[in-house]
PDB file of N, CA and C in Angstrom:
ATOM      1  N   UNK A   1       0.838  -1.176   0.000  1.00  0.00           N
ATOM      2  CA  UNK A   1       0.000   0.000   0.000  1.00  0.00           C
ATOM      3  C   UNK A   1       0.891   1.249   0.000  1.00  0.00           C
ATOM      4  N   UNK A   2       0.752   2.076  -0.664  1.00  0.00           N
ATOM      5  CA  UNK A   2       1.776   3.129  -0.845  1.00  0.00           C
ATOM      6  C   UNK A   2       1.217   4.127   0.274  1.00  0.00           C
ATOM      7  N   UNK A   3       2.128   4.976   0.695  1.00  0.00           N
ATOM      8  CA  UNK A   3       2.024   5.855   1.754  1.00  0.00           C
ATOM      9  C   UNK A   3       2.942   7.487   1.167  1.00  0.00           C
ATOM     10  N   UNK A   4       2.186   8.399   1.016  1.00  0.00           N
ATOM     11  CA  UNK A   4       2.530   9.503   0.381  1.00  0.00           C
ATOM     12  C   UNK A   4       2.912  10.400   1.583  1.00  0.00           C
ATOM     13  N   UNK A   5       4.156  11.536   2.093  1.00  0.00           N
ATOM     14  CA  UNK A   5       3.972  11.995   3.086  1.00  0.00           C
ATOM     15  C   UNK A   5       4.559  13.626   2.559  1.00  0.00           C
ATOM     16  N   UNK A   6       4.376  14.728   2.835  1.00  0.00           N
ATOM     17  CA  UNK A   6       4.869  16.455   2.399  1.00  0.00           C
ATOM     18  C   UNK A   6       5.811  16.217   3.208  1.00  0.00           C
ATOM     19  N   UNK A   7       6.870  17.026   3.166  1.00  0.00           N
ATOM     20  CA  UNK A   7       7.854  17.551   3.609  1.00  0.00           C
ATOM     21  C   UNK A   7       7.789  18.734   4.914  1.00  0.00           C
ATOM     22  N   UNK A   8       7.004  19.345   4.508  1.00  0.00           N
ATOM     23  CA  UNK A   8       6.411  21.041   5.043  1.00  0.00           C
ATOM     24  C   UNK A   8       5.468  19.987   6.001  1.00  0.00           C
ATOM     25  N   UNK A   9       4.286  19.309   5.532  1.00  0.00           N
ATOM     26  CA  UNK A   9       3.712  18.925   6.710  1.00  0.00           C
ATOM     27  C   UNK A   9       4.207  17.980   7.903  1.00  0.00           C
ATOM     28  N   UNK A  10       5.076  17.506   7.557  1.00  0.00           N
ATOM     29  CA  UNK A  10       6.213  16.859   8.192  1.00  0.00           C
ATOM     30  C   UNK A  10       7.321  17.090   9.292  1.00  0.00           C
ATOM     31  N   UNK A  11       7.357  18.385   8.838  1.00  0.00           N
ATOM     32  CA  UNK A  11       8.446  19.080   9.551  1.00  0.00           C
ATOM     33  C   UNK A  11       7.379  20.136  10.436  1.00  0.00           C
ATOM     34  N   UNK A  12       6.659  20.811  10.003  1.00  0.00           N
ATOM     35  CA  UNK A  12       5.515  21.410  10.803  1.00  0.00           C
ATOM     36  C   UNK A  12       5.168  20.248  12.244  1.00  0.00           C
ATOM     37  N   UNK A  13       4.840  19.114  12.068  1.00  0.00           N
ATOM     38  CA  UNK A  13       4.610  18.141  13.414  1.00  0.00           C
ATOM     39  C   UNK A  13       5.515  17.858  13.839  1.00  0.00           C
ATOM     40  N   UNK A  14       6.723  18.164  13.309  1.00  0.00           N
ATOM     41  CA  UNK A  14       7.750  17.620  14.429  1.00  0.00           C
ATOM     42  C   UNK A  14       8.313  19.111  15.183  1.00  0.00           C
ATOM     43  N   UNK A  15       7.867  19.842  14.868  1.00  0.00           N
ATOM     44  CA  UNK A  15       7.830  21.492  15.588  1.00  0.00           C
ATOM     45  C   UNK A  15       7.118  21.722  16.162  1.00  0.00           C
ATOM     46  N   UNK A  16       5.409  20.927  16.211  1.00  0.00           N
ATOM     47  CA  UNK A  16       4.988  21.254  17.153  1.00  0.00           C
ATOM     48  C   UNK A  16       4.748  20.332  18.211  1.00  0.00           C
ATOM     49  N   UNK A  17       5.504  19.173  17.940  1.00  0.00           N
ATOM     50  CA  UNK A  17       5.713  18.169  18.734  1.00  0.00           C
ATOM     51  C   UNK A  17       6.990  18.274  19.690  1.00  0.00           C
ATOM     52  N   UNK A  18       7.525  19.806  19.250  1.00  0.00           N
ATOM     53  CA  UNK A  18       8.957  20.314  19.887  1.00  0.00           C
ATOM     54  C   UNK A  18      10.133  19.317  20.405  1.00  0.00           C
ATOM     55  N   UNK A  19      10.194  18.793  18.850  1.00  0.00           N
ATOM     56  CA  UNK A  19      11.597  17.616  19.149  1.00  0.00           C
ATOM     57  C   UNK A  19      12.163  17.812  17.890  1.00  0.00           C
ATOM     58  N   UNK A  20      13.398  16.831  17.758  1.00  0.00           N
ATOM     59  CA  UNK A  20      14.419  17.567  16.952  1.00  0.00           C
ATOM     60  C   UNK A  20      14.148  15.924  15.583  1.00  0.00           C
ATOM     61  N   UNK A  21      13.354  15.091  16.174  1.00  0.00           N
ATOM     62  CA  UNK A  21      13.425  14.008  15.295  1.00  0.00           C
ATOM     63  C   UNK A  21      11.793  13.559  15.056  1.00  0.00           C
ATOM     64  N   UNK A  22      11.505  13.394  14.139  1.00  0.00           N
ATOM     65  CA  UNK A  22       9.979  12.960  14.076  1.00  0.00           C
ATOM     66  C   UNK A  22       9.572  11.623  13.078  1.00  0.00           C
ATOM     67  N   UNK A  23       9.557  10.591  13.662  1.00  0.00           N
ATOM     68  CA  UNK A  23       9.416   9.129  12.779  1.00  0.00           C
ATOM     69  C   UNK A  23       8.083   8.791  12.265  1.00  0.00           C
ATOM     70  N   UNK A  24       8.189   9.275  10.864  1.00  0.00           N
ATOM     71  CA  UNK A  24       6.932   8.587  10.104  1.00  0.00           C
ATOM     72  C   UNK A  24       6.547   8.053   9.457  1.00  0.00           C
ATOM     73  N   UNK A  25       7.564   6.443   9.439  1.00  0.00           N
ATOM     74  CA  UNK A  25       7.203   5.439   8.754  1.00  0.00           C
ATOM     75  C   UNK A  25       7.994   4.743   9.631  1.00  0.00           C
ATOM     76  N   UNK A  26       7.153   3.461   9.933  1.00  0.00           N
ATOM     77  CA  UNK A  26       7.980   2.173  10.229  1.00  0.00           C
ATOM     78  C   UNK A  26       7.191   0.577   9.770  1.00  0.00           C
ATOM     79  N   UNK A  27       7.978   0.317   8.791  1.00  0.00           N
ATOM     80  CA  UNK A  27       7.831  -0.946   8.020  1.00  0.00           C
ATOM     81  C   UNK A  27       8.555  -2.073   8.597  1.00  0.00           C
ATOM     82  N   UNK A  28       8.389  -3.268   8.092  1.00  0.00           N
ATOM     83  CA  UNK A  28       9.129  -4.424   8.569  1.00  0.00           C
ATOM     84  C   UNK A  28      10.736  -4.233   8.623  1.00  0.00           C
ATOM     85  N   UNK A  29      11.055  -3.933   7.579  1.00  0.00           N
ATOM     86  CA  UNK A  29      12.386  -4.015   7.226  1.00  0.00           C
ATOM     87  C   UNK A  29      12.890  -2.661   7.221  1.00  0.00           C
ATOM     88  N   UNK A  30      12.366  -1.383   7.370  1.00  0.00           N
ATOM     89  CA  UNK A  30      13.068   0.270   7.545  1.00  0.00           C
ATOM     90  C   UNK A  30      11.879   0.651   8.377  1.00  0.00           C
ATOM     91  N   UNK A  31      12.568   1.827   8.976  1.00  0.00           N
ATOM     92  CA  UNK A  31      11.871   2.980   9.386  1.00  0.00           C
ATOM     93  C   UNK A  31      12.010   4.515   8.571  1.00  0.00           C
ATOM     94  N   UNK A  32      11.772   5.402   9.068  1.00  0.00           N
ATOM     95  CA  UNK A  32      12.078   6.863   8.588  1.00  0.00           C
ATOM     96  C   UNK A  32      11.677   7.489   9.357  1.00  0.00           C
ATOM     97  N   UNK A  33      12.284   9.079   9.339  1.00  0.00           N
ATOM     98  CA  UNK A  33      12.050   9.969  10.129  1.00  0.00           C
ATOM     99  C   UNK A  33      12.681  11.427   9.836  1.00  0.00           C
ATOM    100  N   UNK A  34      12.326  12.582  10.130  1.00  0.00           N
ATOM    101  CA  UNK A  34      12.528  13.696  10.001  1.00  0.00           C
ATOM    102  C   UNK A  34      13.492  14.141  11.004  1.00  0.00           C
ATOM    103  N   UNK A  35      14.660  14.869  10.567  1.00  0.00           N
ATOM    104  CA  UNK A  35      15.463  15.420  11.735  1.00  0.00           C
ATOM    105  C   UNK A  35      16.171  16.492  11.283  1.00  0.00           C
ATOM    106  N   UNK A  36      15.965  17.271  12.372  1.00  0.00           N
ATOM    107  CA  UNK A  36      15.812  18.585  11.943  1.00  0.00           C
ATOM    108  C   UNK A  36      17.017  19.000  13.699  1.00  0.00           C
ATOM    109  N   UNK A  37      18.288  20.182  13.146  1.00  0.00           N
ATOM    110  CA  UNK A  37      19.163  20.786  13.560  1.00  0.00           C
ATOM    111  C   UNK A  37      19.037  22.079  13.589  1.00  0.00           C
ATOM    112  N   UNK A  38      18.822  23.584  14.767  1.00  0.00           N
ATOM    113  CA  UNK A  38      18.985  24.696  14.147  1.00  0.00           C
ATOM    114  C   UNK A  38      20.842  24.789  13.840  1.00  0.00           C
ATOM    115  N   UNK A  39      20.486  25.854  13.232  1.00  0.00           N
ATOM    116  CA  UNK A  39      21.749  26.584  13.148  1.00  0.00           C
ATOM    117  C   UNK A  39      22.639  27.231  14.272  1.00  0.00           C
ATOM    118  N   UNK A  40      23.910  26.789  14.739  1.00  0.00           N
ATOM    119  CA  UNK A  40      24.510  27.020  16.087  1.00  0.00           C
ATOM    120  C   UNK A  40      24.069  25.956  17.114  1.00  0.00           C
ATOM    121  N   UNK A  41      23.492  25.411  16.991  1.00  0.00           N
ATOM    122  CA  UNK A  41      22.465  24.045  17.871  1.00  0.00           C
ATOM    123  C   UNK A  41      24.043  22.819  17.404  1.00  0.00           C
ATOM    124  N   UNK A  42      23.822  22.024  19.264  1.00  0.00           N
ATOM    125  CA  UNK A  42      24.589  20.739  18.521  1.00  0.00           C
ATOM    126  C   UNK A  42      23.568  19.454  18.221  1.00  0.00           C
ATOM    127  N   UNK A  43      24.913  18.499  17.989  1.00  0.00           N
ATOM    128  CA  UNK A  43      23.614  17.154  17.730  1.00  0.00           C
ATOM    129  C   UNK A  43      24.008  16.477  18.522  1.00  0.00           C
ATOM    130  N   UNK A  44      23.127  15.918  19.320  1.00  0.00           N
ATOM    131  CA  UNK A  44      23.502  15.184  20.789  1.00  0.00           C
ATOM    132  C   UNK A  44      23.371  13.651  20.145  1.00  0.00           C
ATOM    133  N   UNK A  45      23.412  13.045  18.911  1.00  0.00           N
ATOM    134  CA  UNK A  45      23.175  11.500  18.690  1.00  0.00           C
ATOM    135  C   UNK A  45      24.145  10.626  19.080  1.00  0.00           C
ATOM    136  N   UNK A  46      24.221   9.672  19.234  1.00  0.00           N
ATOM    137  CA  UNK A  46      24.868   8.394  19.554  1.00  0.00           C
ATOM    138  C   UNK A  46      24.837   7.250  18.527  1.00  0.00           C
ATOM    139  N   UNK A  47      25.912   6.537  18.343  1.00  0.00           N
ATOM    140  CA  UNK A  47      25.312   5.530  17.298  1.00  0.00           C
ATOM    141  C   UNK A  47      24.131   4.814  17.735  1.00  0.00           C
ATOM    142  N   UNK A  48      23.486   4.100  16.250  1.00  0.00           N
ATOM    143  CA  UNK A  48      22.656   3.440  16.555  1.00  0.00           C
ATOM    144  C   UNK A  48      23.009   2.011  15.965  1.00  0.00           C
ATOM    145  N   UNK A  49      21.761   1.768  16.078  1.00  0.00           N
ATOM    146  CA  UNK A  49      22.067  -0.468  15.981  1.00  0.00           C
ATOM    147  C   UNK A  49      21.702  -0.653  14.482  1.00  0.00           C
ATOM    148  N   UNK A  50      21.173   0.297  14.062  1.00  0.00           N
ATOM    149  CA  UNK A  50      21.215  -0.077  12.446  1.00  0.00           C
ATOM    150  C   UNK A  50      21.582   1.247  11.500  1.00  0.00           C
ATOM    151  N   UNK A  51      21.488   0.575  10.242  1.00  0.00           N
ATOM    152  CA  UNK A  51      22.723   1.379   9.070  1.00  0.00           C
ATOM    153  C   UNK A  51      21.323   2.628   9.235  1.00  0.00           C
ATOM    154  N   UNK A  52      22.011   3.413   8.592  1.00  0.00           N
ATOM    155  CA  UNK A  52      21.838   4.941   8.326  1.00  0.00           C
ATOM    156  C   UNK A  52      22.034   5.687   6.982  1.00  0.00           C
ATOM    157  N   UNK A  53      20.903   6.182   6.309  1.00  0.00           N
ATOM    158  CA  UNK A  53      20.868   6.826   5.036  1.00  0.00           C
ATOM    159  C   UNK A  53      20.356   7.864   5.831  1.00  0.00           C
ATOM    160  N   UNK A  54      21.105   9.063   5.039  1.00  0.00           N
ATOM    161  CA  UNK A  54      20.566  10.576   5.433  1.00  0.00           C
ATOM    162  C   UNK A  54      21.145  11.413   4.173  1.00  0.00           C
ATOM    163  N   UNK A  55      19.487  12.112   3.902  1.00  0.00           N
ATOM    164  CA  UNK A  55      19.416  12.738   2.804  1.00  0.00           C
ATOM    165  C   UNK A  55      19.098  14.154   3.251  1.00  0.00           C
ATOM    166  N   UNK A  56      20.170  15.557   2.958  1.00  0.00           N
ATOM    167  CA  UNK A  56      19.972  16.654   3.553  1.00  0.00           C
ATOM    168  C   UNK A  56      18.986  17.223   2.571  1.00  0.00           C
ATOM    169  N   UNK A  57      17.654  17.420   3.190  1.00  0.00           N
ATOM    170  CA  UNK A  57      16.755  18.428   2.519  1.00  0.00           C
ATOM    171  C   UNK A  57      17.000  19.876   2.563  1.00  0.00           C
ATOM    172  N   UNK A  58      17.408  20.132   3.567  1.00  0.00           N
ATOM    173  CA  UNK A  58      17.865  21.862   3.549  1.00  0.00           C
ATOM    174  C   UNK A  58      18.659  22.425   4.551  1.00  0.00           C
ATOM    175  N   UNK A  59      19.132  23.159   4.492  1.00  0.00           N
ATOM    176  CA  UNK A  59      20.410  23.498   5.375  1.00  0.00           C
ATOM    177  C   UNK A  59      22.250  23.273   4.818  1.00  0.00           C
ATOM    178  N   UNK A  60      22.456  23.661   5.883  1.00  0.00           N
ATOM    179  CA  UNK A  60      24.344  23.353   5.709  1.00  0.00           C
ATOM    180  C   UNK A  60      24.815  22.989   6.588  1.00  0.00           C
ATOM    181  N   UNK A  61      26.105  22.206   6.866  1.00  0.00           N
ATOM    182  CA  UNK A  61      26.431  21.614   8.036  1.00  0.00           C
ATOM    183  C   UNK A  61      27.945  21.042   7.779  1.00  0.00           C
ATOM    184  N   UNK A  62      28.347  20.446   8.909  1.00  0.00           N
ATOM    185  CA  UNK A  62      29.417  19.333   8.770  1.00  0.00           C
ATOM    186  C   UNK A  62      29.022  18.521   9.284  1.00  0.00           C
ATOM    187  N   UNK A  63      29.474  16.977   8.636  1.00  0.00           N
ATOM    188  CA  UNK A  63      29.120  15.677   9.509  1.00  0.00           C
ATOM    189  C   UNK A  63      30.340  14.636   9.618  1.00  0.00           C
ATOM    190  N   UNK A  64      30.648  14.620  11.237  1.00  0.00           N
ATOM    191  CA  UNK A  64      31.712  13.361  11.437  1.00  0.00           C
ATOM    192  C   UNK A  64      31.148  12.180  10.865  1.00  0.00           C
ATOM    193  N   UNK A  65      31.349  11.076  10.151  1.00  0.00           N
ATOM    194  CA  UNK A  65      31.163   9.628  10.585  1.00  0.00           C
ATOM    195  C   UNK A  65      32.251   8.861  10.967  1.00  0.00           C
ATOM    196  N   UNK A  66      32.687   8.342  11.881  1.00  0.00           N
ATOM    197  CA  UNK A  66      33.812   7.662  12.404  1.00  0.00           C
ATOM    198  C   UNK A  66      34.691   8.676  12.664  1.00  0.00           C
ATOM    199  N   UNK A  67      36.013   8.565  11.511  1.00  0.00           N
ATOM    200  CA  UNK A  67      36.899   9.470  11.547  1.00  0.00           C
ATOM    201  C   UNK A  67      37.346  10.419  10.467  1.00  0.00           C
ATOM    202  N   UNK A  68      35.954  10.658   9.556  1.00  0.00           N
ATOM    203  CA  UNK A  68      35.937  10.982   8.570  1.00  0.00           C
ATOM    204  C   UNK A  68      34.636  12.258   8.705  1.00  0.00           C
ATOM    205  N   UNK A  69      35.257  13.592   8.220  1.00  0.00           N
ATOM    206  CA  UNK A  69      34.402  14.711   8.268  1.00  0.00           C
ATOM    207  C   UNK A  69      34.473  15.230   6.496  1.00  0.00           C
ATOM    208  N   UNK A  70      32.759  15.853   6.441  1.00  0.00           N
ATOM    209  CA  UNK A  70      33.119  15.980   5.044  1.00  0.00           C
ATOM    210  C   UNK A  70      31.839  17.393   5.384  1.00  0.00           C
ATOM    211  N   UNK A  71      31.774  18.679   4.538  1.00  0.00           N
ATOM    212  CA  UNK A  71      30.421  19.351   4.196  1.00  0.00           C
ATOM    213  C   UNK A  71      29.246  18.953   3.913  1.00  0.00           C
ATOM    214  N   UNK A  72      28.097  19.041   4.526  1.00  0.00           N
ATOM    215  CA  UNK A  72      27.108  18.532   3.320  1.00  0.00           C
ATOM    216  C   UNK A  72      25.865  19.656   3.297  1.00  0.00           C
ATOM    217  N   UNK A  73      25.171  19.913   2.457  1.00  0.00           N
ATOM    218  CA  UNK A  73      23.793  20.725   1.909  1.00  0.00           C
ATOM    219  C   UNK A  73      22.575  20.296   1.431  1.00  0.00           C
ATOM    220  N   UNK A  74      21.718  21.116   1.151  1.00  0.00           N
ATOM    221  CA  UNK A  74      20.847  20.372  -0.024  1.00  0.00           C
ATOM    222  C   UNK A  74      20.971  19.362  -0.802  1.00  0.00           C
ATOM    223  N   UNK A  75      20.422  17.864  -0.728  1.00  0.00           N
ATOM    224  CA  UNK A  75      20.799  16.912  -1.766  1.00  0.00           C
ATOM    225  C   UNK A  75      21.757  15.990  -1.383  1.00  0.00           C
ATOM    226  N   UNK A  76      22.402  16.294  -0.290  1.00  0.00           N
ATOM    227  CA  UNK A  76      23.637  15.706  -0.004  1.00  0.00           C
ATOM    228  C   UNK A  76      23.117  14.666   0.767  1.00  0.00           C
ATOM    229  N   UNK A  77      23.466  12.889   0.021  1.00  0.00           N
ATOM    230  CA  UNK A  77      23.203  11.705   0.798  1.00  0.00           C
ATOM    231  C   UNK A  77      24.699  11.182   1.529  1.00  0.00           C
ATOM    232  N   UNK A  78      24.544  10.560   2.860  1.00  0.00           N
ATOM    233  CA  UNK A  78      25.916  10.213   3.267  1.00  0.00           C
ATOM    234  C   UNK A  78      24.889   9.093   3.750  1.00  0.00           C
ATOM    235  N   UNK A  79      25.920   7.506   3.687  1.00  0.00           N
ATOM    236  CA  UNK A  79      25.527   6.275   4.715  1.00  0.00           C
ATOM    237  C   UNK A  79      26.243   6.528   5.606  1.00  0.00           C
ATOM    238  N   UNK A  80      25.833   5.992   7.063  1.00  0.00           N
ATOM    239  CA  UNK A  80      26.487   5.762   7.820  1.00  0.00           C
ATOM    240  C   UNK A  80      25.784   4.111   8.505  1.00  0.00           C
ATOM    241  N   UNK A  81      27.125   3.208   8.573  1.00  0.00           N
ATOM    242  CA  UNK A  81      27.150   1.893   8.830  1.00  0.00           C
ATOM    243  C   UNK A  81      26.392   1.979  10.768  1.00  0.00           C
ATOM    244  N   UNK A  82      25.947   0.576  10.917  1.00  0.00           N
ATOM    245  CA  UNK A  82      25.434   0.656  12.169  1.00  0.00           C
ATOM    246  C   UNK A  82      26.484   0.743  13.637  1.00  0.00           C
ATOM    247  N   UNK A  83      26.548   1.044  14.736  1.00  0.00           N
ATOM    248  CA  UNK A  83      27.356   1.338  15.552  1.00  0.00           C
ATOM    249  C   UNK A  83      28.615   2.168  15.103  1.00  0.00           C
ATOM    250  N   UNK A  84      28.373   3.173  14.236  1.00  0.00           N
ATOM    251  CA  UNK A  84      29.460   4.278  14.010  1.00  0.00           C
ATOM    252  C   UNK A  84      29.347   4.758  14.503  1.00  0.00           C
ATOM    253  N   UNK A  85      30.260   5.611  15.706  1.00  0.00           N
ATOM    254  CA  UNK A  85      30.107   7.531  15.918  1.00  0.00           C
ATOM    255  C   UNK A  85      29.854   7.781  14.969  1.00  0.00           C
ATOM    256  N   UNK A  86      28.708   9.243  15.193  1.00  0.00           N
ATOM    257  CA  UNK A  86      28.435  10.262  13.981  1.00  0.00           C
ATOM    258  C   UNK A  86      27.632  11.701  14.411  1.00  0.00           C
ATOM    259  N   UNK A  87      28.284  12.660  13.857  1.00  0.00           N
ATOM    260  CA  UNK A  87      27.034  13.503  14.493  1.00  0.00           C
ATOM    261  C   UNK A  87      27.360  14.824  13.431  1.00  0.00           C
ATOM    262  N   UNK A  88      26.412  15.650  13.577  1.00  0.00           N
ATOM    263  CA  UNK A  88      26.560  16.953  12.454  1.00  0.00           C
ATOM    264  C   UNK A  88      26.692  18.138  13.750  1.00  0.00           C
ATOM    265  N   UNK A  89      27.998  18.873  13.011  1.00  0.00           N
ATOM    266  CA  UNK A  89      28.270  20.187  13.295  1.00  0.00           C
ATOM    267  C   UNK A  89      28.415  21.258  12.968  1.00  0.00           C
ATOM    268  N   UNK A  90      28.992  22.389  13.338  1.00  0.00           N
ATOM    269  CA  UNK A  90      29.414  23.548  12.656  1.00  0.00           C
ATOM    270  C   UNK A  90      28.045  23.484  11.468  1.00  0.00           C
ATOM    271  N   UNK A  91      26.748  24.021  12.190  1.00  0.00           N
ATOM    272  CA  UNK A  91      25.669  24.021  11.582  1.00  0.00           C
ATOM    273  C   UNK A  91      25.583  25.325  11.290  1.00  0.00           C
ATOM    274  N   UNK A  92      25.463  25.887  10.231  1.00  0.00           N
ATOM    275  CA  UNK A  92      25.579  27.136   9.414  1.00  0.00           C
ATOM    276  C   UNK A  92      23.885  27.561   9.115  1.00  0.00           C
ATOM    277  N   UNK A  93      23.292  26.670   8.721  1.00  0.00           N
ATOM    278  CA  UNK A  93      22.229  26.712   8.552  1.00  0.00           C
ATOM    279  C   UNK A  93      21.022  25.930   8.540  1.00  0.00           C
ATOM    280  N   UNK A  94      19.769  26.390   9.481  1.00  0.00           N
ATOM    281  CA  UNK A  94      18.949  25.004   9.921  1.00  0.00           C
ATOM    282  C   UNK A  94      19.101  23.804   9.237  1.00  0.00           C
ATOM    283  N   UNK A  95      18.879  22.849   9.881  1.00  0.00           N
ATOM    284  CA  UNK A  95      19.356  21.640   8.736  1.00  0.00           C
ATOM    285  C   UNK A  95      18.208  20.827   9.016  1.00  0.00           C
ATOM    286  N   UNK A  96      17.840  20.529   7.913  1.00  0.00           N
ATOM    287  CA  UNK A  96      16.839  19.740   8.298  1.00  0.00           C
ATOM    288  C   UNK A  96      16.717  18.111   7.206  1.00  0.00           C
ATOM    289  N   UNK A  97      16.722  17.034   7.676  1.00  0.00           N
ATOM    290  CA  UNK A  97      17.026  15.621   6.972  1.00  0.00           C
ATOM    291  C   UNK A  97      16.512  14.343   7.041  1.00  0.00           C
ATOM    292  N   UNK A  98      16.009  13.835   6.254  1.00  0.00           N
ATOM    293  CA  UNK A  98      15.625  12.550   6.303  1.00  0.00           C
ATOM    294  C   UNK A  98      16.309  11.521   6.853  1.00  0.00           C
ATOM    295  N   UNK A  99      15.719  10.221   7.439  1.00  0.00           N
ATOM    296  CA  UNK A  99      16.549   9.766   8.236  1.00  0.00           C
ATOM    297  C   UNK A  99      16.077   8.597   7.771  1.00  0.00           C
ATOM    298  N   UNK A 100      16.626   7.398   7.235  1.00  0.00           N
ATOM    299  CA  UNK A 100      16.132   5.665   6.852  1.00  0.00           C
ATOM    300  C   UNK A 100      17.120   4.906   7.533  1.00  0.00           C
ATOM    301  N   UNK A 101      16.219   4.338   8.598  1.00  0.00           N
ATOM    302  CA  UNK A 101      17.135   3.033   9.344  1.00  0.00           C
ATOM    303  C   UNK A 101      16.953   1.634   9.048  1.00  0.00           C
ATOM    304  N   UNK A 102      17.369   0.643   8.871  1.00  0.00           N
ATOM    305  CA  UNK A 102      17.439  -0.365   8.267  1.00  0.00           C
ATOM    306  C   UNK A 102      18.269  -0.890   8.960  1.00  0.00           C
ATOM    307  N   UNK A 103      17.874  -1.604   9.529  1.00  0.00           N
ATOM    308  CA  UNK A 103      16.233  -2.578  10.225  1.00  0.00           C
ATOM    309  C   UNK A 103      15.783  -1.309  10.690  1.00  0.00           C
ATOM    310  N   UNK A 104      14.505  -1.556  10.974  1.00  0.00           N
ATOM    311  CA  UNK A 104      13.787  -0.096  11.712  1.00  0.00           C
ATOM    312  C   UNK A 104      14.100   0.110  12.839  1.00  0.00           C
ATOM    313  N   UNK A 105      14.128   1.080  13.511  1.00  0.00           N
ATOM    314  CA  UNK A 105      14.505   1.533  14.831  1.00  0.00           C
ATOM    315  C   UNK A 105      13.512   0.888  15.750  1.00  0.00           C
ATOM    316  N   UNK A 106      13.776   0.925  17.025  1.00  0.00           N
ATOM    317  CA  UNK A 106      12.935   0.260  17.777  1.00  0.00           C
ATOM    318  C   UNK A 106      12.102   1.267  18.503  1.00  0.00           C
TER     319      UNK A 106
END
């Protein structure tokens, strides 16, 4: 069954749900979720137990994974493997990003 979701309405509930992550899909095999950074804000994450696709919808940033730091913006996909350090910094501008975990988060 296909499941269609906005972006704008998306990010609107996870603002007024006043959190920085908002999960709205969880299937057998992935989850997803919205996560959203201001600008000057840190990212308090920790690894997690499964792999990590993150697709930057808007904003600018830097992101450690392991021991590897790179820029990323608009458009910009990075994996990150399961139990990596990782976190985004030196946030320039709200950032806001899709999040697909695989296996789904618990």
């Amino acid at each position: 069954m296909m499941k269609v979701f906005r972006l704008d309405d998306l990010d609107a509930e996870r603002a007024a749900n006043q959190g920085a992550y908002l999960r709205f899909l969880r299937e057998r095999t992935m989850s997803a979720g919205l996560y959203a950074v201001g600008a000057g804000e840190s990212d308090p994450q920790q690894p997690h137990a499964q792999d990590e696709i993150y697709l930057v919808v808007s904003g600018r940033a830097a992101i450690t994974v392991g021991d590897e730091t790179t820029t990323v913006a608009r458009g910009s996909v990075v994996y990150v493997p399961a139990g990596t350090p990782h976190r985004f910094h030196h946030v320039t501008e709200d950032l806001r990003v899709m999040v697909v975990f695989s296996p789904p988060e618990p």
